[in-house]
N, C-alpha and C. Protein backbone atom coordinates (compact mmCIF):
# COMPACT_ATOMS: atom_id res chain seq x y z
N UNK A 1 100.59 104.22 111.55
CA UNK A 1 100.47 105.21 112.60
C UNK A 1 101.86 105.53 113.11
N UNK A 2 101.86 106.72 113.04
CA UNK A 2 103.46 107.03 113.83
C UNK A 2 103.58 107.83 115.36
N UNK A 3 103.82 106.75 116.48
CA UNK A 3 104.25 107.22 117.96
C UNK A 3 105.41 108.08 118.20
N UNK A 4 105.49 109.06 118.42
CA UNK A 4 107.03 109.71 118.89
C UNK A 4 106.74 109.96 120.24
N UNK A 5 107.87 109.15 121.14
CA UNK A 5 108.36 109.24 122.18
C UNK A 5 109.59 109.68 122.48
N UNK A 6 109.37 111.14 123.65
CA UNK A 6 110.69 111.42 124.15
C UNK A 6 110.22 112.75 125.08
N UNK A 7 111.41 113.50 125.54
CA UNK A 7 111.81 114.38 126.28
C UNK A 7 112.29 115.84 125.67
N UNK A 8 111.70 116.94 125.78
CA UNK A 8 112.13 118.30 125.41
C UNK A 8 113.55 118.36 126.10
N UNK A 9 114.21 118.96 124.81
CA UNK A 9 115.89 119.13 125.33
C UNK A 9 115.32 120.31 126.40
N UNK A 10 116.39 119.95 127.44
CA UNK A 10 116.62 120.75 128.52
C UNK A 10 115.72 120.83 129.27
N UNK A 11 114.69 119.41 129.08
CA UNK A 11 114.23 118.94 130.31
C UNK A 11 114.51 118.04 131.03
N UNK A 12 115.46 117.57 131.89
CA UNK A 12 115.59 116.44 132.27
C UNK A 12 114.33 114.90 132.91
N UNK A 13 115.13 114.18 132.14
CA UNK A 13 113.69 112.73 132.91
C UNK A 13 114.85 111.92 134.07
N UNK A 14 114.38 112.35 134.85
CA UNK A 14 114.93 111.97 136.05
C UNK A 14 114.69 110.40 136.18
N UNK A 15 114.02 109.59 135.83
CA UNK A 15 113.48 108.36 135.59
C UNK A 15 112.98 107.73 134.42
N UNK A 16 114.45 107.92 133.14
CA UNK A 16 114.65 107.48 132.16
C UNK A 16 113.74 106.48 131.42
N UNK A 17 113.99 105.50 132.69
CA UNK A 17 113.57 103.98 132.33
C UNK A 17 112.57 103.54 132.44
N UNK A 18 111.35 104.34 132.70
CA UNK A 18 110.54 104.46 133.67
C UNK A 18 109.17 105.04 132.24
N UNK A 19 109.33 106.25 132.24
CA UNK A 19 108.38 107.39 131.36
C UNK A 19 109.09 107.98 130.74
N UNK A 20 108.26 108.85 129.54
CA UNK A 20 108.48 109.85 128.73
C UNK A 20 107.67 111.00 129.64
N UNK A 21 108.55 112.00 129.17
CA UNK A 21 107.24 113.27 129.09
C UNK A 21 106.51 113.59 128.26
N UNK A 22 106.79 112.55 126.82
CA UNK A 22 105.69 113.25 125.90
C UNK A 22 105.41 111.68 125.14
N UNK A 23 104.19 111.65 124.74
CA UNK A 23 103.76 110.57 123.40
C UNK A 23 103.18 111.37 122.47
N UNK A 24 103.47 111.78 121.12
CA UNK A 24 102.50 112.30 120.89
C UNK A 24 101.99 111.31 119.16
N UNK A 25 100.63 110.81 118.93
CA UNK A 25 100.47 109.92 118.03
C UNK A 25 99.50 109.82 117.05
N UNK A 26 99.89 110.36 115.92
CA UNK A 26 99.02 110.77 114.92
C UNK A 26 98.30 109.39 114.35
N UNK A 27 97.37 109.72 113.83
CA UNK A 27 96.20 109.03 113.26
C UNK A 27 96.46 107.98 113.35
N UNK A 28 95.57 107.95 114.80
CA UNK A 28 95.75 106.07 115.85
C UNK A 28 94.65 105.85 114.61
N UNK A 29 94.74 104.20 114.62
CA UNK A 29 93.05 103.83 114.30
C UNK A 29 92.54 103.54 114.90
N UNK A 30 92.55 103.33 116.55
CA UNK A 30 92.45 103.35 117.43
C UNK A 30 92.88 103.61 119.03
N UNK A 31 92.06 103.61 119.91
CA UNK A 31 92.18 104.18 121.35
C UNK A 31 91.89 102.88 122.49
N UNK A 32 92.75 102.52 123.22
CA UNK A 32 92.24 101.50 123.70
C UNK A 32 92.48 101.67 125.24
N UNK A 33 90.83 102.08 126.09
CA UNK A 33 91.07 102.67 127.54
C UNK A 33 91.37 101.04 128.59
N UNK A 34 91.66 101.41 129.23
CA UNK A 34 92.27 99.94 130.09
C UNK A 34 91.80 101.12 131.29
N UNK A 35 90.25 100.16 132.31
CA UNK A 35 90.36 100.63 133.55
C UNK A 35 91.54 99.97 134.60
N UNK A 36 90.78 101.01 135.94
CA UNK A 36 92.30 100.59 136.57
C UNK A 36 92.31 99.15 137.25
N UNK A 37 93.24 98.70 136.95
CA UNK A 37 93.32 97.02 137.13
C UNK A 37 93.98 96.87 138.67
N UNK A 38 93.86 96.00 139.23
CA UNK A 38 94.42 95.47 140.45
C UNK A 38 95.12 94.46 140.73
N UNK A 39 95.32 93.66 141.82
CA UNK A 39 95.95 92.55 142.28
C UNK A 39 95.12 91.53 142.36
N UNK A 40 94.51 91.06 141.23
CA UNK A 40 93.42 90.43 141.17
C UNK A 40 93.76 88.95 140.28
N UNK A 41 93.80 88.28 140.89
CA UNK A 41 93.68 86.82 140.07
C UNK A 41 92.58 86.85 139.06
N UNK A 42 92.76 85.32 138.01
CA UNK A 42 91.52 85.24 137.04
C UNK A 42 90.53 84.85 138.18
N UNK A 43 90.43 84.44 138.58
CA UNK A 43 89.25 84.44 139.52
C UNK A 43 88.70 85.13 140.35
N UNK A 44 89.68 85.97 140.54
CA UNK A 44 89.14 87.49 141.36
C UNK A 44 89.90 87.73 143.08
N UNK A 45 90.28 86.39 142.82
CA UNK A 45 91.44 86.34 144.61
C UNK A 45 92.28 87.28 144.25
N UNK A 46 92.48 88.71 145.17
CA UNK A 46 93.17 89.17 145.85
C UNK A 46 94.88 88.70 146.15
N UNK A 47 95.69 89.08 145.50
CA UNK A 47 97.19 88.11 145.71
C UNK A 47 98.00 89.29 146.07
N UNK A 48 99.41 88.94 146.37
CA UNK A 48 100.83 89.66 146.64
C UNK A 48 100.27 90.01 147.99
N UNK A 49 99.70 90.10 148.80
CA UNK A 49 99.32 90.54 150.14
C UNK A 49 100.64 91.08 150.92
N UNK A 50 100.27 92.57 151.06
CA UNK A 50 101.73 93.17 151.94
C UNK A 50 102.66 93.40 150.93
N UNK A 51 102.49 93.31 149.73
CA UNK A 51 103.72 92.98 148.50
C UNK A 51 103.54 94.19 147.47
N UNK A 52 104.54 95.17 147.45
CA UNK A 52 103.89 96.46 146.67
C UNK A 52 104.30 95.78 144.94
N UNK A 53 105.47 95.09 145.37
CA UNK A 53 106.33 94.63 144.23
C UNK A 53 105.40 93.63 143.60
N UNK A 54 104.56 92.46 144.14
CA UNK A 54 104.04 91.85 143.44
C UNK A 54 102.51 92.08 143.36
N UNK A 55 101.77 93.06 144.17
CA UNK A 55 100.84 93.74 143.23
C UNK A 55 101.12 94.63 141.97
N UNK A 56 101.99 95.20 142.22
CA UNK A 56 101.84 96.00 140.82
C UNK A 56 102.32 94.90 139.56
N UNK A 57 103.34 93.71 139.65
CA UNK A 57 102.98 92.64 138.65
C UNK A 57 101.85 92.40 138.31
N UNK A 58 101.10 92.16 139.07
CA UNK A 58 99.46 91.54 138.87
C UNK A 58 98.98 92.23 137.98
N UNK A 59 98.75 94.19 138.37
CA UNK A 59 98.16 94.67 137.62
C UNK A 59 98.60 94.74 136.25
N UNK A 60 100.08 95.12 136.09
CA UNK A 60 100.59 94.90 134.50
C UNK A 60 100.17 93.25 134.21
N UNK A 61 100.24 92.16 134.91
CA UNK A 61 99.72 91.17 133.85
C UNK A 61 98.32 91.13 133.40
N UNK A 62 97.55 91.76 134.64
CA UNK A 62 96.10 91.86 134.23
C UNK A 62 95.91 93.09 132.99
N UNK A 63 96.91 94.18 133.25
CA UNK A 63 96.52 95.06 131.76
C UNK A 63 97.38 94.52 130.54
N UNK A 64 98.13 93.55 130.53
CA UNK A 64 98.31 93.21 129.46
C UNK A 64 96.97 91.73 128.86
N UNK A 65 97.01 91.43 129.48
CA UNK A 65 95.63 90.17 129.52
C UNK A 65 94.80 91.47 128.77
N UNK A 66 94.45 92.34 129.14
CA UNK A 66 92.95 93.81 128.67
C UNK A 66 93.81 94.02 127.28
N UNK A 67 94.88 94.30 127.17
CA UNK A 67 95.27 94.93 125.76
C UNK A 67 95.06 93.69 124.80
N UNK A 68 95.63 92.60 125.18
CA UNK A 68 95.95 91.37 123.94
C UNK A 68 94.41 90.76 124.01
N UNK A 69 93.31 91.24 124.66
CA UNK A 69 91.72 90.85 124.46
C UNK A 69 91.29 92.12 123.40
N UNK A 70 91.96 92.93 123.33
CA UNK A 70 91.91 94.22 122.47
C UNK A 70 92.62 94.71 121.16
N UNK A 71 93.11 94.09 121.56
CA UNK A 71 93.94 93.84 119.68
C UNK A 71 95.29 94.51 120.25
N UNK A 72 95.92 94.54 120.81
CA UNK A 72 97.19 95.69 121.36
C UNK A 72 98.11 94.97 122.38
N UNK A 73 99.29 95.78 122.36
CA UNK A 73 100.09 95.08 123.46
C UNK A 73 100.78 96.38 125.07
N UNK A 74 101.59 95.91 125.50
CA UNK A 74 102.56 96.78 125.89
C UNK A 74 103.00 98.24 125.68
N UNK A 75 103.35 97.45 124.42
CA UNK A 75 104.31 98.60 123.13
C UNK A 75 103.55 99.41 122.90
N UNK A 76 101.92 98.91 122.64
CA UNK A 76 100.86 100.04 122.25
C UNK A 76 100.52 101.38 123.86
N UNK A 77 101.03 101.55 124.43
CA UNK A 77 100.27 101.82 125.86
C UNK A 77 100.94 103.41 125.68
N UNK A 78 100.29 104.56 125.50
CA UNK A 78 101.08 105.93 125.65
C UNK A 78 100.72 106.72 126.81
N UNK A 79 99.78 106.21 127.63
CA UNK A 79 99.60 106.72 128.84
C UNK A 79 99.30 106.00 130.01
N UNK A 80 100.30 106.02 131.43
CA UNK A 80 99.83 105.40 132.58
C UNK A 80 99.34 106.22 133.41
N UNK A 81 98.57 105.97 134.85
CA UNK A 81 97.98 106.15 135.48
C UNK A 81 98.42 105.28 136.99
N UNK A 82 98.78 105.46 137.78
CA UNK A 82 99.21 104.63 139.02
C UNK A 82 98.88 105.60 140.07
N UNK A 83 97.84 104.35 141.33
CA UNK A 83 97.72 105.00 142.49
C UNK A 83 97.98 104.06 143.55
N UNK A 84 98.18 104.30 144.18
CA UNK A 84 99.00 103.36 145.10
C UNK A 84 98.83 104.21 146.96
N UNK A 85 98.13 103.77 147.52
CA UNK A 85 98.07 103.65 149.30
C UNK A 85 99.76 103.94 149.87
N UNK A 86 100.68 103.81 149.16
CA UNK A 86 102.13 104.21 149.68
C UNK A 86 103.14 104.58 149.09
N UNK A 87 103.21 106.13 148.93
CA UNK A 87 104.02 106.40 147.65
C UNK A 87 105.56 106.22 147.99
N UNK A 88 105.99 105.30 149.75
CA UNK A 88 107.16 105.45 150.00
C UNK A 88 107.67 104.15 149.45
N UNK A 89 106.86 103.50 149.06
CA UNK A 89 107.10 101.74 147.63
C UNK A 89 107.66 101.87 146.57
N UNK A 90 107.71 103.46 145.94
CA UNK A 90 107.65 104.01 145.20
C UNK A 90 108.65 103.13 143.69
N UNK A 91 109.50 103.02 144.48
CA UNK A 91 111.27 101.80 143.82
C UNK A 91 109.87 100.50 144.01
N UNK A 92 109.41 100.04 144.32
CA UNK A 92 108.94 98.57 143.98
C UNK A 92 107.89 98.96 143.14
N UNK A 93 107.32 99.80 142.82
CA UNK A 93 105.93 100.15 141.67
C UNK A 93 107.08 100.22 140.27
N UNK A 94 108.25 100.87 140.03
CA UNK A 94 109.37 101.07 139.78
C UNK A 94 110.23 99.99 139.28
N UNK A 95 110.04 99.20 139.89
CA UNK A 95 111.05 97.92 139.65
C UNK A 95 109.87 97.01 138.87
N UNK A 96 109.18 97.05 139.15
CA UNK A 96 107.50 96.06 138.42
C UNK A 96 107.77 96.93 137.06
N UNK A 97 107.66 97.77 137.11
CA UNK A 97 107.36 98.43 135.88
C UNK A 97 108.15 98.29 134.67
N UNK A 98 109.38 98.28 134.99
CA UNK A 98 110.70 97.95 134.63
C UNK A 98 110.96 96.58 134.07
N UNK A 99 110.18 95.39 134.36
CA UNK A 99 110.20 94.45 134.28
C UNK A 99 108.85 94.49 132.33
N UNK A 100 108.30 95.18 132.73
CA UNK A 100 107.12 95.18 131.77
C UNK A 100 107.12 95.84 130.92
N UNK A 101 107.41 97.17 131.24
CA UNK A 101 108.07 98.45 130.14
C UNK A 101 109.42 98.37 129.84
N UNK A 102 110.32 97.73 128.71
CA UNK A 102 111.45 98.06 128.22
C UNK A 102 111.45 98.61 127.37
N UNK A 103 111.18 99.27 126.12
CA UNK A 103 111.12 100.04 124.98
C UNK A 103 109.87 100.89 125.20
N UNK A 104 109.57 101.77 124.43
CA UNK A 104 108.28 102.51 123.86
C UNK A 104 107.59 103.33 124.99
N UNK A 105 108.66 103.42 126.23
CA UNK A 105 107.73 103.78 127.18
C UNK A 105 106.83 104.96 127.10
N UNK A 106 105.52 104.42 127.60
CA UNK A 106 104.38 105.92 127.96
C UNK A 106 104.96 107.26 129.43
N UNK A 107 103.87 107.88 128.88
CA UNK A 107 103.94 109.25 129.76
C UNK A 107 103.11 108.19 130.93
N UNK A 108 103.70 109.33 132.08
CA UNK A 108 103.40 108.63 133.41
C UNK A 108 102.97 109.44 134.53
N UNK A 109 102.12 108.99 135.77
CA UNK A 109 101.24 109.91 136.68
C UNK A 109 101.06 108.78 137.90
N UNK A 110 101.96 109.21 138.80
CA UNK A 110 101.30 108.58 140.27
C UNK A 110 100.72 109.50 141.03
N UNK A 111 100.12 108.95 141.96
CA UNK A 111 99.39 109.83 142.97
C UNK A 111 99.28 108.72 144.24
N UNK A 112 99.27 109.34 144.93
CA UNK A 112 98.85 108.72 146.10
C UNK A 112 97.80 108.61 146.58
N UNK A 113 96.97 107.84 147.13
CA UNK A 113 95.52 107.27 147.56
C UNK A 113 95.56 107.33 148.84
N UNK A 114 94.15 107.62 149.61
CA UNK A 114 94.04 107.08 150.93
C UNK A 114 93.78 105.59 150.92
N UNK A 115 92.81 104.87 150.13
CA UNK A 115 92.46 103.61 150.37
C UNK A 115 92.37 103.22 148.79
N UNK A 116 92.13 101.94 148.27
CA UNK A 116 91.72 101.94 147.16
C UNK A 116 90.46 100.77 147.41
N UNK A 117 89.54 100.20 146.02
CA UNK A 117 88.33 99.74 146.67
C UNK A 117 88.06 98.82 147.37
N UNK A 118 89.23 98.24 148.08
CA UNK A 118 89.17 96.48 148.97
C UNK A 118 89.98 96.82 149.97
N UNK A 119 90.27 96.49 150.62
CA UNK A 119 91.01 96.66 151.79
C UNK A 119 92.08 95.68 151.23
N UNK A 120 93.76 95.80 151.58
CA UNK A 120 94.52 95.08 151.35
C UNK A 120 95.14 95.23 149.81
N UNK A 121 94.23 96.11 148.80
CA UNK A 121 94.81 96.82 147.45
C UNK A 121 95.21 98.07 147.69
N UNK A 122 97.06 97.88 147.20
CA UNK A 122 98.21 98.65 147.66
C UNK A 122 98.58 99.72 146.25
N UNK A 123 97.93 99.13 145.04
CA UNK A 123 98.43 99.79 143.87
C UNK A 123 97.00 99.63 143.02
N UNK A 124 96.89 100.31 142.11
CA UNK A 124 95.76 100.70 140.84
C UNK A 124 96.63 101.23 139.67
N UNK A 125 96.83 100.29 138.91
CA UNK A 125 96.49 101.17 137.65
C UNK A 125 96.19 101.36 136.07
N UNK A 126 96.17 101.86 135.59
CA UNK A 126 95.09 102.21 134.52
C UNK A 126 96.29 102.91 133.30
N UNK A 127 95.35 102.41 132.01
CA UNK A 127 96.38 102.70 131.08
C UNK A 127 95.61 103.06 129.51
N UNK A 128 96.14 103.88 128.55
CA UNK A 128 95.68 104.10 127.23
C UNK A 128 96.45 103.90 126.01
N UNK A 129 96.30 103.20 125.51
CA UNK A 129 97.16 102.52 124.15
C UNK A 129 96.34 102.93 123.13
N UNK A 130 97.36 103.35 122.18
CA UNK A 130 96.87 103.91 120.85
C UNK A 130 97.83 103.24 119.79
N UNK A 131 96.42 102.30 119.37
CA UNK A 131 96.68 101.37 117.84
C UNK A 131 96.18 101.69 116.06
């Protein structure tokens, strides 16, 4: 299967390190949807409390835990999804990410939330890897 990742000349990516503007990936043999994950322990406790920086860890370890139960990793992921209760965290969703995404990065989409489904979950998010 061949992924091409990158940027139309004379568009600038203002956040290099971060996203592409484009994945585009011919004959996956597969699609692998990852709902949106949280700050959720294996047991389901709620962690990083007040912590934008170490919820959004959680959720990348919990979507990598979903990909490697799926046959896939990281590397496989061409589309994110992030919602987050405070888009002024924005550098700590940012800095998490950074830590998890070094090569191959996917196309990318935040939005901002009023609440998400628990009280005290600061970030969501959700991802699609094509293997």
């Amino acid at each position: 299967m061949a992924i091409k990742r990158g940027n139309p000349p004379g568009m600038k990516n203002v956040r290099a390190t971060v996203y592409n503007h484009y994945v585009r990936v011919d004959q996956p043999k597969g699609m692998i949807f990852v709902s949106g994950q949280v700050a959720r322990d294996n047991d389901g406790n709620q962690i990083g409390a007040g912590s934008m920086l170490e919820q959004t860890r959680q959720c990348l370890r919990n979507i990598e835990k979903n990909l490697t139960a799926a046959g896939a990793s990281l590397a496989d992921v061409v589309w994110t999804t992030v919602y987050t209760t405070d888009i002024r965290e924005f550098r700590q969703i940012v800095a998490a990410r950074e830590e998890f995404f070094k090569d191959n990065l996917p196309t990318s989409t935040m939005v901002e939330v009023a609440h998400l489904a628990d009280p005290g979950l600061m970030v969501e998010i959700q991802v699609i890897a094509a293997i």
